[in-house]
Protein backbone atom coordinates (compact mmCIF):
# COMPACT_ATOMS: atom_id res chain seq x y z
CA UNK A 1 128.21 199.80 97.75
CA UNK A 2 130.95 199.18 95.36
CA UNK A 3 134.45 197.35 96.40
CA UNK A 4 137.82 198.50 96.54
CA UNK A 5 138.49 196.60 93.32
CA UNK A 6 135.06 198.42 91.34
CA UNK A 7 135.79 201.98 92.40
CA UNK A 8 140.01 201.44 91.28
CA UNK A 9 138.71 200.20 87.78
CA UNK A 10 135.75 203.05 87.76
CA UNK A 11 138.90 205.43 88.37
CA UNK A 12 141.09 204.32 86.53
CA UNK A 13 138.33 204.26 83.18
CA UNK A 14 138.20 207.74 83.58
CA UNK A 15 142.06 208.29 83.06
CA UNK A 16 141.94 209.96 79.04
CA UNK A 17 144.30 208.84 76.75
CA UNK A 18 147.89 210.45 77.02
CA UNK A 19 147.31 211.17 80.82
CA UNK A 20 148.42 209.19 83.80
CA UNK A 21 147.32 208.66 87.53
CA UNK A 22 149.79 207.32 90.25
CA UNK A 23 149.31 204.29 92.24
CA UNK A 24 148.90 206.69 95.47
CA UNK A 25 146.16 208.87 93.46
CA UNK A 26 143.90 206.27 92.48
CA UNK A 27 144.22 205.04 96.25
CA UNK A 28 143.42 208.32 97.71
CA UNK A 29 140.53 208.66 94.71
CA UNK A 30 139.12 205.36 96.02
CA UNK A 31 139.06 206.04 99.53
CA UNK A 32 142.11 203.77 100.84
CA UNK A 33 145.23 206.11 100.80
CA UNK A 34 147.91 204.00 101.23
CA UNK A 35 146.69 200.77 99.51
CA UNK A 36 149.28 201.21 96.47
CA UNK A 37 150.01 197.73 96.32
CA UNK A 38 146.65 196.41 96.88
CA UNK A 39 146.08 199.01 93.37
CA UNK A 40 149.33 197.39 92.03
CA UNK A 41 147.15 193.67 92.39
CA UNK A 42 144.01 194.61 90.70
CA UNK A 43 145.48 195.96 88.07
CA UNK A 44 147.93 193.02 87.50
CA UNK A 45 144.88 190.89 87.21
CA UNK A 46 143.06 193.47 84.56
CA UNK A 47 142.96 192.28 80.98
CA UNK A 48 139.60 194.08 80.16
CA UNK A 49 140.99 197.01 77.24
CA UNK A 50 138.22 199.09 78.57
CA UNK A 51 140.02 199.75 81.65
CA UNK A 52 143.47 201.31 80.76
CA UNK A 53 145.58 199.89 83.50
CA UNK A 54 148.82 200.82 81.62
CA UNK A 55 147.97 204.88 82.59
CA UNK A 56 148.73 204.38 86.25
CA UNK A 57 152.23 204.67 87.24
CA UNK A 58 154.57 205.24 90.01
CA UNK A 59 154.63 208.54 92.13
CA UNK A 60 158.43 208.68 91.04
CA UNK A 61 157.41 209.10 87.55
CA UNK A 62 158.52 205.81 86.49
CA UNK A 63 156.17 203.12 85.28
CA UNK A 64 155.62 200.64 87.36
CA UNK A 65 154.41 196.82 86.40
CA UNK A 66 152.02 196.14 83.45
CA UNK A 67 150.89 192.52 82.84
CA UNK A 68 151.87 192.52 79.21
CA UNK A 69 155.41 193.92 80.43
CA UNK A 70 156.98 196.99 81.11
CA UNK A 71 158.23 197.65 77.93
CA UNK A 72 154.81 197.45 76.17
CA UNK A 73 153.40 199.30 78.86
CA UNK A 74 155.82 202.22 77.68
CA UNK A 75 154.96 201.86 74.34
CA UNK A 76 151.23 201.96 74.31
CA UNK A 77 151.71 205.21 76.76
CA UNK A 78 153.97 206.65 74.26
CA UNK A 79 151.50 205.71 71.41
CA UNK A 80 148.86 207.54 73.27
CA UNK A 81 151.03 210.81 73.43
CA UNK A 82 152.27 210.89 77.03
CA UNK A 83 155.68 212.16 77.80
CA UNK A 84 158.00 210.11 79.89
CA UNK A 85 161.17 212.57 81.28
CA UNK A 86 164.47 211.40 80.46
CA UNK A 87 165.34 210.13 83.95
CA UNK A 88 161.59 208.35 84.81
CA UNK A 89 160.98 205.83 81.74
């Protein structure tokens, strides 16, 4: 049986470029609605590229923490083609 932390990375491996998932999807995805900061933590501590932590972001459509900073977090997203609106980035 895999743990909380395997099934948020499996999820969030899936995520294709230029798409994002919120905190509270992945949660719900991995069985633990509700555990958005317990998401927030594992990916905090990701710095394996093959899991693209920087494409899961706030419900509110803003971005949320990135270990490498929110600013390059915007950038990469932004590189991959997704489209902040004005008010969320």
């Amino acid at each position: 049986m895999p743990t909380f932390t395997q099934k948020v990375f499996a999820i969030v491996k899936k995520i294709p470029r230029g798409e994002v998932l919120t905190y509270k999807e992945v949660t719900k995805r991995a069985g633990r609605p509700g555990a958005h900061r317990a998401v927030g933590n594992i990916l905090n501590k990701n710095f394996d590229p093959a899991i693209p932590c920087h494409r899961v972001i706030r419900s509110d459509g803003r971005t949320g923490g990135y270990n490498r900073g929110r600013e390059k977090k915007i950038e990469i997203l932004e590189t991959e083609g997704y489209k902040f609106s004005k008010k969320s980035s």
